[in-house]
PDB file of N, CA and C in Angstrom:
ATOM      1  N   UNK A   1      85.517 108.863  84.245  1.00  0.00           N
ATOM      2  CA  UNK A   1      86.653 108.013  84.494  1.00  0.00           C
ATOM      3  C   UNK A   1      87.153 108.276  85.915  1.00  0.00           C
ATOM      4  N   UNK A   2      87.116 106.986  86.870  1.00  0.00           N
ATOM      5  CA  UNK A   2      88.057 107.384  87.847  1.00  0.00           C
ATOM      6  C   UNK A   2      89.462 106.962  88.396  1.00  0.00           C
ATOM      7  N   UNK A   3      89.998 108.069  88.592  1.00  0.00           N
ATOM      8  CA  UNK A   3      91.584 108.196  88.661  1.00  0.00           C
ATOM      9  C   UNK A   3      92.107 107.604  90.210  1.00  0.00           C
ATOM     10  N   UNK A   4      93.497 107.038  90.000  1.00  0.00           N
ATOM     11  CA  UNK A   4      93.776 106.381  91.307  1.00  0.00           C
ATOM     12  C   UNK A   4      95.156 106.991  91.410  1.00  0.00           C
ATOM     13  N   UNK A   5      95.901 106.963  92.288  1.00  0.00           N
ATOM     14  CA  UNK A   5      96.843 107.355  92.523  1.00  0.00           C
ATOM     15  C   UNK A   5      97.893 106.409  93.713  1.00  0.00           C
ATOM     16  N   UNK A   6      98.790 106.214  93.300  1.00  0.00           N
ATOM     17  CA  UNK A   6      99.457 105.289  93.907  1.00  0.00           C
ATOM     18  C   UNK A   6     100.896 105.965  94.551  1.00  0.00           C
ATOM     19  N   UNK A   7     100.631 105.929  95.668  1.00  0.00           N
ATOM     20  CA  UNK A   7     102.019 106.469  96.717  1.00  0.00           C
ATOM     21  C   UNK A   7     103.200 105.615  97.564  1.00  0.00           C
ATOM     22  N   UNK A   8     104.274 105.950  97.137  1.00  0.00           N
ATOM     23  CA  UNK A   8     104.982 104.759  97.960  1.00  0.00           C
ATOM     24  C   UNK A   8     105.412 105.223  98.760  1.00  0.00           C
ATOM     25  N   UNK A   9     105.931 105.050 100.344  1.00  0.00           N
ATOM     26  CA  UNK A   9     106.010 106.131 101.183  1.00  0.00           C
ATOM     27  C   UNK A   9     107.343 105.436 101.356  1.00  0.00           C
ATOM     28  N   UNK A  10     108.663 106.218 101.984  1.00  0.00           N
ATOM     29  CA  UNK A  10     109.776 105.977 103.040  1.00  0.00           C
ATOM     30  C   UNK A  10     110.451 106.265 104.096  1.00  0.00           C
ATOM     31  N   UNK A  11     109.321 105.837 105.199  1.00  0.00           N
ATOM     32  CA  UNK A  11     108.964 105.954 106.437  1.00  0.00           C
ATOM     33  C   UNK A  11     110.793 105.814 106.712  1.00  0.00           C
ATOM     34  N   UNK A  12     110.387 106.490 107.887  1.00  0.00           N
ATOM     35  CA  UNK A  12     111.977 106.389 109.069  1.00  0.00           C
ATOM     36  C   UNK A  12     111.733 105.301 109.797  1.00  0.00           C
ATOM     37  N   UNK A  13     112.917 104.547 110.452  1.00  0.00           N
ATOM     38  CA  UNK A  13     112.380 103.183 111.490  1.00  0.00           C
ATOM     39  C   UNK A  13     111.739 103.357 112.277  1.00  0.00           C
ATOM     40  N   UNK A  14     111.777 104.700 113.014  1.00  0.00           N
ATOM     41  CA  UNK A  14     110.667 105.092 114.358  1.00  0.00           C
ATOM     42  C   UNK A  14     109.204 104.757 113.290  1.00  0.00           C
ATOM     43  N   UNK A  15     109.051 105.370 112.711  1.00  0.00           N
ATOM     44  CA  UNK A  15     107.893 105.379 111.452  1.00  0.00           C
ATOM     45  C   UNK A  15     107.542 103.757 111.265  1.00  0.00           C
ATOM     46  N   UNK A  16     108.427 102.857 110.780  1.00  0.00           N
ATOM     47  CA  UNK A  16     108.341 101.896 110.148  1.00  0.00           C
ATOM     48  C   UNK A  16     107.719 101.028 111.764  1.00  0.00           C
ATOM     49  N   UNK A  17     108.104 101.339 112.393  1.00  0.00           N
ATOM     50  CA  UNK A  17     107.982 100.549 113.435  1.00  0.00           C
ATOM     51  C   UNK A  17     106.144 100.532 114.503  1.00  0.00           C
ATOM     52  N   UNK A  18     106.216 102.082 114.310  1.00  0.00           N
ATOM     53  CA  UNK A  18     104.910 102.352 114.804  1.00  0.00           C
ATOM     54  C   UNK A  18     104.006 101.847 113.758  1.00  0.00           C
ATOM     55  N   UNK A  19     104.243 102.146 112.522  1.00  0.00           N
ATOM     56  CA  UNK A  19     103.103 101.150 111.305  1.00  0.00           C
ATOM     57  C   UNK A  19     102.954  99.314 111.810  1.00  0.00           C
ATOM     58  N   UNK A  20     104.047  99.089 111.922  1.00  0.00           N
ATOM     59  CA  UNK A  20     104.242  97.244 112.810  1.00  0.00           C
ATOM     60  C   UNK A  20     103.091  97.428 113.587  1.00  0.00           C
ATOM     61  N   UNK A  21     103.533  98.354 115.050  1.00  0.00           N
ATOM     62  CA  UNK A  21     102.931  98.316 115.925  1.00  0.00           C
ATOM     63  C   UNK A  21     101.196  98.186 115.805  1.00  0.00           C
ATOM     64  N   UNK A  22     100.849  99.279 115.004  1.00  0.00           N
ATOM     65  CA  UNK A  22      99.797  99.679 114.969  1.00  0.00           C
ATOM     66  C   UNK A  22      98.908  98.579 114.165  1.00  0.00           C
ATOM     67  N   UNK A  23      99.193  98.034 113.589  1.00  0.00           N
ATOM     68  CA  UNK A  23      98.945  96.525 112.497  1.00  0.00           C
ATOM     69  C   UNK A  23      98.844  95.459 113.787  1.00  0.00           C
ATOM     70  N   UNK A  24      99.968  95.189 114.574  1.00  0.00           N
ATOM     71  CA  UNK A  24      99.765  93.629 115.141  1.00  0.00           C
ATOM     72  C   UNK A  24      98.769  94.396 115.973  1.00  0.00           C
ATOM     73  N   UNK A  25      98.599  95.649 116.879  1.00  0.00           N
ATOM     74  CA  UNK A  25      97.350  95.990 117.803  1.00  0.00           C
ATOM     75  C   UNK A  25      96.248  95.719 116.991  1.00  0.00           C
ATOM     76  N   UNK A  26      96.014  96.386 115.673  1.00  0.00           N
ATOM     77  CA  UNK A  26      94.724  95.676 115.191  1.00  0.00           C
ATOM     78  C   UNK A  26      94.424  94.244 114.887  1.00  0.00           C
ATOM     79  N   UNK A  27      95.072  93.376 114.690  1.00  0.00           N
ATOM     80  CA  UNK A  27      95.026  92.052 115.045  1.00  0.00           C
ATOM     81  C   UNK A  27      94.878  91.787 115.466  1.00  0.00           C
ATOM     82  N   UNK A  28      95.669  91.893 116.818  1.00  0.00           N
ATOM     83  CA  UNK A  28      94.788  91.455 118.268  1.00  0.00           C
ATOM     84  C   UNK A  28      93.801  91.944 118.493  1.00  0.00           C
ATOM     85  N   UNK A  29      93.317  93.069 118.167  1.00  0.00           N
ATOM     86  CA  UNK A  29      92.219  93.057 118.303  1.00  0.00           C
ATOM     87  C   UNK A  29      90.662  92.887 117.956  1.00  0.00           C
ATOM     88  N   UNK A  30      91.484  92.821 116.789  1.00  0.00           N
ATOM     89  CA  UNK A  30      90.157  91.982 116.071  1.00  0.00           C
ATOM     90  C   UNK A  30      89.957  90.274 116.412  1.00  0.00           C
ATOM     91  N   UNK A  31      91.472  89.796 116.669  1.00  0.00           N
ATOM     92  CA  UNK A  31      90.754  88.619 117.616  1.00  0.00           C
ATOM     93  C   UNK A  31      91.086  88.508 118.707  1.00  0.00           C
ATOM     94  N   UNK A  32      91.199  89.116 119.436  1.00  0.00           N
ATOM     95  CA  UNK A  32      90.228  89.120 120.594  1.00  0.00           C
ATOM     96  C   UNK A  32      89.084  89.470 120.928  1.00  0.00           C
ATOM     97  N   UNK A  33      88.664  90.287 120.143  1.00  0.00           N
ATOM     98  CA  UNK A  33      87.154  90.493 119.920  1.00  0.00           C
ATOM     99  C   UNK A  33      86.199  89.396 119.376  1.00  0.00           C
ATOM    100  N   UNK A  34      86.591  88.850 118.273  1.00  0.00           N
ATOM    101  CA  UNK A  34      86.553  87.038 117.714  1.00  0.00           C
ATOM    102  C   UNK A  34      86.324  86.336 118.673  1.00  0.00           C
ATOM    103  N   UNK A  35      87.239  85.900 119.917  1.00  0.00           N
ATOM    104  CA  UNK A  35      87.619  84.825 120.372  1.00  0.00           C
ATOM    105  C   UNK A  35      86.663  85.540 122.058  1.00  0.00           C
ATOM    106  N   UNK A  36      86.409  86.757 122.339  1.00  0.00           N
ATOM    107  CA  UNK A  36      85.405  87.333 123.003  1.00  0.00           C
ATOM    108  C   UNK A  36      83.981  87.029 122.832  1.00  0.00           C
ATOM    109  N   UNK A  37      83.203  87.135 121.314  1.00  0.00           N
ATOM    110  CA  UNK A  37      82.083  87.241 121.019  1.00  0.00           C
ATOM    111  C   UNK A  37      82.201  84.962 120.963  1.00  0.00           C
ATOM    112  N   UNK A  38      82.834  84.773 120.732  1.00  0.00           N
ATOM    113  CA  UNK A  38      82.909  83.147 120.345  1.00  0.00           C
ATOM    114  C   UNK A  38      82.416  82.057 121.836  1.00  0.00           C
ATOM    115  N   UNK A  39      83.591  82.857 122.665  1.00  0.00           N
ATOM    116  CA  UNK A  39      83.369  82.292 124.060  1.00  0.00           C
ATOM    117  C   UNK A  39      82.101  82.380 124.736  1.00  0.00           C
ATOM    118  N   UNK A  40      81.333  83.746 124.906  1.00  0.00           N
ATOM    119  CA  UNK A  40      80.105  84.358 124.494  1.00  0.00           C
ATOM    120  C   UNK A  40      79.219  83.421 124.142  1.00  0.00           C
ATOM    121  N   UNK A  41      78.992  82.951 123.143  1.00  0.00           N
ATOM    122  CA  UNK A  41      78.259  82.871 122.549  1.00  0.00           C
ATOM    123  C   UNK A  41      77.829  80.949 123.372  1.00  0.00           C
ATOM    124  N   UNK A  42      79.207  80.710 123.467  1.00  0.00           N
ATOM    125  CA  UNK A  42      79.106  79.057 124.379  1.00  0.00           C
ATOM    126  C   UNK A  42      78.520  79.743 125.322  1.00  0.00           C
ATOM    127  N   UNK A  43      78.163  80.441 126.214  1.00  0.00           N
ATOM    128  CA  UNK A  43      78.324  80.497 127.375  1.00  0.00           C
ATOM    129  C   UNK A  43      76.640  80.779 127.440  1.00  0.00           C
ATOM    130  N   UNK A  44      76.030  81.505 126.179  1.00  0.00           N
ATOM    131  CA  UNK A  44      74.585  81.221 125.614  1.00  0.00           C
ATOM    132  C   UNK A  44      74.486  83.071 125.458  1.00  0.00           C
ATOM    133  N   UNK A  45      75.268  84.143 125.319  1.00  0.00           N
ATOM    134  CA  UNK A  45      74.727  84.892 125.667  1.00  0.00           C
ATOM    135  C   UNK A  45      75.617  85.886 124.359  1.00  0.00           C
ATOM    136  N   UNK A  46      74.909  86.605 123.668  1.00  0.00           N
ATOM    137  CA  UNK A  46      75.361  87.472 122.319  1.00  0.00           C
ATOM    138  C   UNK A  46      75.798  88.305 122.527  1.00  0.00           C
ATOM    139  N   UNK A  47      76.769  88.579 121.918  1.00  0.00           N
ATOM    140  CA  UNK A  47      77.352  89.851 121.995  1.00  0.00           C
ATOM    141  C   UNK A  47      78.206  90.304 120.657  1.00  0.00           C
ATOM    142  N   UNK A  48      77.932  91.914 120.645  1.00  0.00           N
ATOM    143  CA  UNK A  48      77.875  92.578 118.647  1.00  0.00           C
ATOM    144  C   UNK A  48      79.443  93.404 119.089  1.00  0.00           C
ATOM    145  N   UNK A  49      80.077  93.369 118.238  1.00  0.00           N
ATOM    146  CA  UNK A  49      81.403  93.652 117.764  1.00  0.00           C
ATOM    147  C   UNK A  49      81.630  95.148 119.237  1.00  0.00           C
ATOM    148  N   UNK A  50      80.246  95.572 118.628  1.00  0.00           N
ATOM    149  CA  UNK A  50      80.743  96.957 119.571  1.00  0.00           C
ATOM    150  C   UNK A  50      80.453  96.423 120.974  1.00  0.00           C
ATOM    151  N   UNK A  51      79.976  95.933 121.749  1.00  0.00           N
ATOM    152  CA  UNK A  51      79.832  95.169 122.847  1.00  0.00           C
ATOM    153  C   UNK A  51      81.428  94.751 123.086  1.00  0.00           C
ATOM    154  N   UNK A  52      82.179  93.511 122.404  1.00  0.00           N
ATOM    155  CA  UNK A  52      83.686  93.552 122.248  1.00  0.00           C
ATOM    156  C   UNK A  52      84.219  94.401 122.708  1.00  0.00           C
ATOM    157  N   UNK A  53      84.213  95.907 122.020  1.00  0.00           N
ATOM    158  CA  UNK A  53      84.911  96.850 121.604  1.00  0.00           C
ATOM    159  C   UNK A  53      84.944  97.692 122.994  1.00  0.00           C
ATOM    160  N   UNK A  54      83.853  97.459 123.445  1.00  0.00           N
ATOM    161  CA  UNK A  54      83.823  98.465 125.407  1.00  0.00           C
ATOM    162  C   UNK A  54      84.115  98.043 125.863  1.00  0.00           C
ATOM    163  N   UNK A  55      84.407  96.224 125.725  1.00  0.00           N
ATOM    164  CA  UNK A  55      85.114  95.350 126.513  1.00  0.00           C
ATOM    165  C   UNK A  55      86.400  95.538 127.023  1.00  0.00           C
ATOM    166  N   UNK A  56      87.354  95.454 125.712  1.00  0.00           N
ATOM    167  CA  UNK A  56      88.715  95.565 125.177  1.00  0.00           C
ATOM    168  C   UNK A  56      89.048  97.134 125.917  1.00  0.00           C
ATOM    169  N   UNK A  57      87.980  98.255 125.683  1.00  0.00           N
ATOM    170  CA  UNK A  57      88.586  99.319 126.405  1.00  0.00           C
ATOM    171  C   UNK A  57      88.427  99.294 128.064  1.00  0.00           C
ATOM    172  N   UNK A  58      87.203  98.631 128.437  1.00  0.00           N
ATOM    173  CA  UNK A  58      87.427  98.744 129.920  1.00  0.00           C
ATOM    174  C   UNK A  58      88.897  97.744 130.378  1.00  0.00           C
ATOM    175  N   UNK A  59      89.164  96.730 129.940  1.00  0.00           N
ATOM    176  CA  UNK A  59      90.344  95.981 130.079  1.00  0.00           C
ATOM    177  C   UNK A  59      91.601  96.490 129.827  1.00  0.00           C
ATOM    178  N   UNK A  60      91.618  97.128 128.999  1.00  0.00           N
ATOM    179  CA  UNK A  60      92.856  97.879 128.464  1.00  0.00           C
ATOM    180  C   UNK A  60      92.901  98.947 130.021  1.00  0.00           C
ATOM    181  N   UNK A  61      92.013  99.821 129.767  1.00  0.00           N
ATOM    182  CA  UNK A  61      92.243 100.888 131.307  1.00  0.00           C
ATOM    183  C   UNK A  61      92.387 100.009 132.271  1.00  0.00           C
ATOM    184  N   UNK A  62      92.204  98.463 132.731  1.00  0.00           N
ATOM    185  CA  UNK A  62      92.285  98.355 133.708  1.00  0.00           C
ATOM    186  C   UNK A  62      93.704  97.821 133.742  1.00  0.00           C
ATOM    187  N   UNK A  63      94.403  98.621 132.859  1.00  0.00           N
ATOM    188  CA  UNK A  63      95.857  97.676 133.046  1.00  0.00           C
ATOM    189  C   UNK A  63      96.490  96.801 132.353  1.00  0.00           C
ATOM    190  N   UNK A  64      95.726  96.300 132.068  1.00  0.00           N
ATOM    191  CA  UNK A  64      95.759  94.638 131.309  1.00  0.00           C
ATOM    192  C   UNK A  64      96.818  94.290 130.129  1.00  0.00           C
ATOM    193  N   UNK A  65      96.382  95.266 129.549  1.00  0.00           N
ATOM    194  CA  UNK A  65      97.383  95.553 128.132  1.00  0.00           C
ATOM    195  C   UNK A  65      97.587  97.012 128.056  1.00  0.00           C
ATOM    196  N   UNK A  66      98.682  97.455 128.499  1.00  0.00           N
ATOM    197  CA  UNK A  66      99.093  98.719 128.826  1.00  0.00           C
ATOM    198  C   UNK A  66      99.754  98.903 126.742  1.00  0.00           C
ATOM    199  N   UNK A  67     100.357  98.177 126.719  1.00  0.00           N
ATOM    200  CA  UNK A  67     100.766  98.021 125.333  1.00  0.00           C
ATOM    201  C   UNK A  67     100.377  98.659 123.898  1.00  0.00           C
ATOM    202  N   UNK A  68      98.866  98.905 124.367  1.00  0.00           N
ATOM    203  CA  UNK A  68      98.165  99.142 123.092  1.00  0.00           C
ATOM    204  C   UNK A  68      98.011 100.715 123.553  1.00  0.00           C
ATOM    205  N   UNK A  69      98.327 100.904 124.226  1.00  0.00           N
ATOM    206  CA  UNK A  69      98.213 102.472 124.442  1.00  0.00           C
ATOM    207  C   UNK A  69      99.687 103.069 123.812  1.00  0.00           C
ATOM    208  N   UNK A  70     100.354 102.456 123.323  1.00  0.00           N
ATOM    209  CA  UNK A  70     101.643 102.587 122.327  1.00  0.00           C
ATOM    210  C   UNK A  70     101.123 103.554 121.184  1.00  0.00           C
ATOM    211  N   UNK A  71     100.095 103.240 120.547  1.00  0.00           N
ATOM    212  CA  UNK A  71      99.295 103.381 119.174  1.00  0.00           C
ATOM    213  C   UNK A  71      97.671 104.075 119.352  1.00  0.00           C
ATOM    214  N   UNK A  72      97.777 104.889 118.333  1.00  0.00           N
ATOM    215  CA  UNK A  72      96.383 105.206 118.027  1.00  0.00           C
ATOM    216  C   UNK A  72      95.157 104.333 118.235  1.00  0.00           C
ATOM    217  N   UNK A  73      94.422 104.788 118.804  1.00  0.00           N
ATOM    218  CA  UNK A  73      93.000 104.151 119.316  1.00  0.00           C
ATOM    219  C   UNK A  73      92.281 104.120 118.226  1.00  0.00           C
ATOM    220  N   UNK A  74      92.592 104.460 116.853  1.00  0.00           N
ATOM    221  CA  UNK A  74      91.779 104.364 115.819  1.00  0.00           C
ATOM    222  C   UNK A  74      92.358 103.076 115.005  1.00  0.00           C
ATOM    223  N   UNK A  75      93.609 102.913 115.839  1.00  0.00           N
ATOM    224  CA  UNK A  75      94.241 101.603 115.062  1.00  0.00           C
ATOM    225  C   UNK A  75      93.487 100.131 115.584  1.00  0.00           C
ATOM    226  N   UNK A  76      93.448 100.400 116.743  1.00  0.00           N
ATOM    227  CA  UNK A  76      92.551  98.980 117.354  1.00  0.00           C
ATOM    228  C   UNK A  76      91.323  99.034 117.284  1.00  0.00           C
ATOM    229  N   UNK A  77      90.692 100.557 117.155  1.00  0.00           N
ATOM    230  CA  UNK A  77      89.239 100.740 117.012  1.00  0.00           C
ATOM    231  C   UNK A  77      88.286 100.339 115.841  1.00  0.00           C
ATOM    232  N   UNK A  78      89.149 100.852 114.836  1.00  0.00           N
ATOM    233  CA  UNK A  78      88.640 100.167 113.651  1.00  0.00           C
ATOM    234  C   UNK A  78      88.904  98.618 113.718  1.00  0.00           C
ATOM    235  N   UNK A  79      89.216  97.778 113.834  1.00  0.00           N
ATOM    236  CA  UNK A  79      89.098  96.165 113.668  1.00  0.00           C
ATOM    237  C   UNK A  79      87.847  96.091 114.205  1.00  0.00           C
ATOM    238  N   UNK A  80      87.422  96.577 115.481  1.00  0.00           N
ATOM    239  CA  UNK A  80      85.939  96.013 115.475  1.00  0.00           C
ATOM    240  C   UNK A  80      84.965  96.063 114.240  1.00  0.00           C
ATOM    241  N   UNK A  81      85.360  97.910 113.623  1.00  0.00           N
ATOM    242  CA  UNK A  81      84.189  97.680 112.505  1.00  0.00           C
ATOM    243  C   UNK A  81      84.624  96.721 111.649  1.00  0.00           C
ATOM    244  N   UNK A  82      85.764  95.871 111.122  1.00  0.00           N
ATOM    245  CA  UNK A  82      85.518  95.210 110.267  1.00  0.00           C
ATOM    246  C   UNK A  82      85.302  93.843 110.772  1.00  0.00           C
ATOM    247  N   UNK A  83      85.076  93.688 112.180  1.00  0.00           N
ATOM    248  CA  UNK A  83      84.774  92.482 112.436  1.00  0.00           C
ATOM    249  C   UNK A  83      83.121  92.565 112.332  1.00  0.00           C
ATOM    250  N   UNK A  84      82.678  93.705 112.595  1.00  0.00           N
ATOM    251  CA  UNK A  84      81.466  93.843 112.616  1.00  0.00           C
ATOM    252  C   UNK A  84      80.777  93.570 111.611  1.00  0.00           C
ATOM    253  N   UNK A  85      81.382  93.865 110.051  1.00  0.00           N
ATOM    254  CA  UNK A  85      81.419  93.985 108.732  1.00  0.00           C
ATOM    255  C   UNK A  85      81.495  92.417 108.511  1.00  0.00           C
ATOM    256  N   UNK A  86      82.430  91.501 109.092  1.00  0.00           N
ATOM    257  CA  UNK A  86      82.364  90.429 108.781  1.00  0.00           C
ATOM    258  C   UNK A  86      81.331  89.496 109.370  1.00  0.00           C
ATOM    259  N   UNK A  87      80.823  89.716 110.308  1.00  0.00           N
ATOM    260  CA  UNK A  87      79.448  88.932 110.715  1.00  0.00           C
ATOM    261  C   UNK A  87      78.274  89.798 109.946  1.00  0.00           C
ATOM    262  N   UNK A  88      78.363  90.961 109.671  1.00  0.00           N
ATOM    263  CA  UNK A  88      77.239  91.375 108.833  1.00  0.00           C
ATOM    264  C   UNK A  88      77.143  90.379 107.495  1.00  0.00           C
ATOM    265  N   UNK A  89      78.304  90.372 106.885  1.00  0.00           N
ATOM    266  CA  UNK A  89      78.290  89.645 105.457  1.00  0.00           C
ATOM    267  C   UNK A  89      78.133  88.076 106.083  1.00  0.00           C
ATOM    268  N   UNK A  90      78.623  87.637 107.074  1.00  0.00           N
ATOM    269  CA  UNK A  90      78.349  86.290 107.463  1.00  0.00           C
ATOM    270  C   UNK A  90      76.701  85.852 107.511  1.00  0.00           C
ATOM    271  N   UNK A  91      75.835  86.629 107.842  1.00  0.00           N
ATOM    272  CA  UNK A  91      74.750  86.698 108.342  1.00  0.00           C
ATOM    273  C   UNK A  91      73.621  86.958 106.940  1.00  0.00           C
ATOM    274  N   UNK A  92      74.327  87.410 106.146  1.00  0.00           N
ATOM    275  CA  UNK A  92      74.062  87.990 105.114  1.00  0.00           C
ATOM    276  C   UNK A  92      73.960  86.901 104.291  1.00  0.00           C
ATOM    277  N   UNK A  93      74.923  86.285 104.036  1.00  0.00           N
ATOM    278  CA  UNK A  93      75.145  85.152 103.354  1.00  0.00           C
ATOM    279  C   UNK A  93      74.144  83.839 103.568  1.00  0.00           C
ATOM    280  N   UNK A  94      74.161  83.809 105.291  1.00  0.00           N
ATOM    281  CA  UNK A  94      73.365  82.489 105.332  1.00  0.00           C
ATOM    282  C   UNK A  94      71.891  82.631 105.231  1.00  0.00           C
ATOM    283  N   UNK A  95      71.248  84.163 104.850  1.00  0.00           N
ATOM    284  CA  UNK A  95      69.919  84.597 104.865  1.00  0.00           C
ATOM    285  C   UNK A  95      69.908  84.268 103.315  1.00  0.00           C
ATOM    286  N   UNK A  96      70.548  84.204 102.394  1.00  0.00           N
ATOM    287  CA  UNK A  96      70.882  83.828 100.952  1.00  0.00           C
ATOM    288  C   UNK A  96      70.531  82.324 100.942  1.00  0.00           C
ATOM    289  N   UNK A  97      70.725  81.351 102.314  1.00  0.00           N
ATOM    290  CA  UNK A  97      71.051  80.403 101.752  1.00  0.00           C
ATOM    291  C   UNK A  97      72.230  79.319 101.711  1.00  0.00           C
ATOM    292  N   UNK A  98      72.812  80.128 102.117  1.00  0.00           N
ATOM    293  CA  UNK A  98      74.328  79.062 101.566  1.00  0.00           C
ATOM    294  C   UNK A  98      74.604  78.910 103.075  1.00  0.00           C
ATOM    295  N   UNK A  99      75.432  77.737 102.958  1.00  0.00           N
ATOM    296  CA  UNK A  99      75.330  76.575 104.248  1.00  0.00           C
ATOM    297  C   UNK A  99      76.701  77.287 105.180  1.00  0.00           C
ATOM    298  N   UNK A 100      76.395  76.656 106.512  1.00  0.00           N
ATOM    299  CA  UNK A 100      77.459  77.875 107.640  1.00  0.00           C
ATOM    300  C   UNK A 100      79.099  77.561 106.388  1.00  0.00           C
ATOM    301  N   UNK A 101      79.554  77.011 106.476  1.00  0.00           N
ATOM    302  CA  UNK A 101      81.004  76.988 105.670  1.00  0.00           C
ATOM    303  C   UNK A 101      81.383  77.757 103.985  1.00  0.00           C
ATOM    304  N   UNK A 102      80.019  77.744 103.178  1.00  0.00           N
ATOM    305  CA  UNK A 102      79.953  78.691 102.410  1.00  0.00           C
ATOM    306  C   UNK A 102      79.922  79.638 102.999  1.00  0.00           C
ATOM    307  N   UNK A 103      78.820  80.432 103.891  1.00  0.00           N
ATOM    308  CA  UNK A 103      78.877  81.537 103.754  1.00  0.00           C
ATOM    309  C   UNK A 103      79.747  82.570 104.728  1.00  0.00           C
ATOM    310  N   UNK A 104      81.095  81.723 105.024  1.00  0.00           N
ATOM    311  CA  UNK A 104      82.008  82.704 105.697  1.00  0.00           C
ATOM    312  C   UNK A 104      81.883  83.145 107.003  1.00  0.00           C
ATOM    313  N   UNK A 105      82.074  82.413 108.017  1.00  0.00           N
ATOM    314  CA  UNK A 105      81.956  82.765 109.128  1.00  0.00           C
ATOM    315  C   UNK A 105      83.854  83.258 109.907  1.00  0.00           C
ATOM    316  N   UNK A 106      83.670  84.540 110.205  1.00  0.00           N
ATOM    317  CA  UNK A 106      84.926  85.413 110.171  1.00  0.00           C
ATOM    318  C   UNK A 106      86.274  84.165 111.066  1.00  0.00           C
ATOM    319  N   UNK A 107      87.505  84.548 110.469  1.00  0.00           N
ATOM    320  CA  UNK A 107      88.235  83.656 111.334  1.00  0.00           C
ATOM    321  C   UNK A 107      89.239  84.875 111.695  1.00  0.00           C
ATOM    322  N   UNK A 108      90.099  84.225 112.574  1.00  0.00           N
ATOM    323  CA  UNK A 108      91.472  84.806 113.113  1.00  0.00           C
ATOM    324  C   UNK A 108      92.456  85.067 112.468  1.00  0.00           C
ATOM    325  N   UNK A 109      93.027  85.906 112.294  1.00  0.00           N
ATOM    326  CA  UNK A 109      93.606  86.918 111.262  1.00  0.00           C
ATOM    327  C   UNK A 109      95.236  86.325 112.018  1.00  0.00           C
ATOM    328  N   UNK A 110      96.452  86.254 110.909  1.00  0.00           N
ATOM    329  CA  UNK A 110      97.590  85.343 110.891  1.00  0.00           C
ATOM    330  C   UNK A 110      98.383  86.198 110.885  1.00  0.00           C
ATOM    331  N   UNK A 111      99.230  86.404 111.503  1.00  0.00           N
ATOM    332  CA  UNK A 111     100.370  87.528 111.287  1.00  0.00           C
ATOM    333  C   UNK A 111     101.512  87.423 110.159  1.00  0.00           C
ATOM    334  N   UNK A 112     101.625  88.317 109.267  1.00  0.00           N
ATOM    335  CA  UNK A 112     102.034  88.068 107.836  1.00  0.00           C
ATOM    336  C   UNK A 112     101.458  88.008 106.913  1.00  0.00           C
ATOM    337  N   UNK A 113     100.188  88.201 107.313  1.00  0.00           N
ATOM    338  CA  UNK A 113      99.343  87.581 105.891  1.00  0.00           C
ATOM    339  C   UNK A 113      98.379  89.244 105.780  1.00  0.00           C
ATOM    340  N   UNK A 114      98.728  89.081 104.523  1.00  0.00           N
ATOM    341  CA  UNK A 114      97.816  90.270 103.727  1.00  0.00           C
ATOM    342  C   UNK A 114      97.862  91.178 104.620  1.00  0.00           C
ATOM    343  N   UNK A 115      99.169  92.233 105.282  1.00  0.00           N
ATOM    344  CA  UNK A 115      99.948  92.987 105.754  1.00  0.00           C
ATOM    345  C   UNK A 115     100.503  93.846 104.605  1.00  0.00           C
ATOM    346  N   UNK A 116     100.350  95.119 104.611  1.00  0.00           N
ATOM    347  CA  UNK A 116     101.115  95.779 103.412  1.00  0.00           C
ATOM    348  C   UNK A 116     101.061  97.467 104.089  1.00  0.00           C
TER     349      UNK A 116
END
C-alpha cells in the first residue's frame, strides 16, 4: 500500500510572495522557451528545450531580465524539462498516429491557471 501525505503550509508574505515570484518566472519561462523554439523553427532551423534553456541564460546574464535573478535558478530551470517532456509526449503521440491536434502540441501556459 502506498501512503501519501498531505501538508498545508503558512508561509509569511515575504514567503508567499517569493512562491508568486518563483511560479510567474517559470512561466515565462517555459514560454519563452515555446515562443523561442516556435520562431526557430519558421526560420527553418531546430532547436530542443535545452538549446532554449542556454539561450534564456546567456540573455538573462546579458542583462535582459535582471528580474529572474530574484528566484532560484531551479525555478526557471525546471520549465524547460517540462517543456521538453511536452514535445517528447507530442512527438510521441504523432508516432502513434494521431493527427497534429490530437496529439498535443505544447501551448502557452495562462497565468492563474492550474497554480497551487
Amino acid at each position: 500500500m502506498i501512503k501519501g501525505i498531505q501538508v498545508k503550509l503558512h508561509p509569511t508574505k515575504a514567503q508567499e510572495v517569493m512562491f508568486w515570484k518563483s511560479a510567474g518566472c517559470a512561466r515565462f519561462a517555459y514560454n519563452w522557451g515555446l515562443g523561442l523554439i516556435n520562431d526557430e523553427y519558421a526560420k527553418g532551423v531546430k532547436l530542443t528545450a535545452t538549446d532554449a534553456r542556454d539561450r534564456l541564460t546567456e540573455t538573462k546574464d546579458s542583462g535582459l531580465y535582471e528580474w529572474i535573478k530574484d528566484v532560484s535558478a531551479d525555478a526557471w530551470r525546471n520549465s524547460f524539462q517540462d517543456l521538453n517532456n511536452a514535445f517528447r509526449r507530442f512527438y510521441g503521440n504523432l508516432k502513434k498516429g494521431m493527427s497534429f491536434h490530437e496529439a498535443g502540441y505544447p501551448n502557452f501556459k495562462k497565468k492563474g491557471k492550474a497554480q497551487s
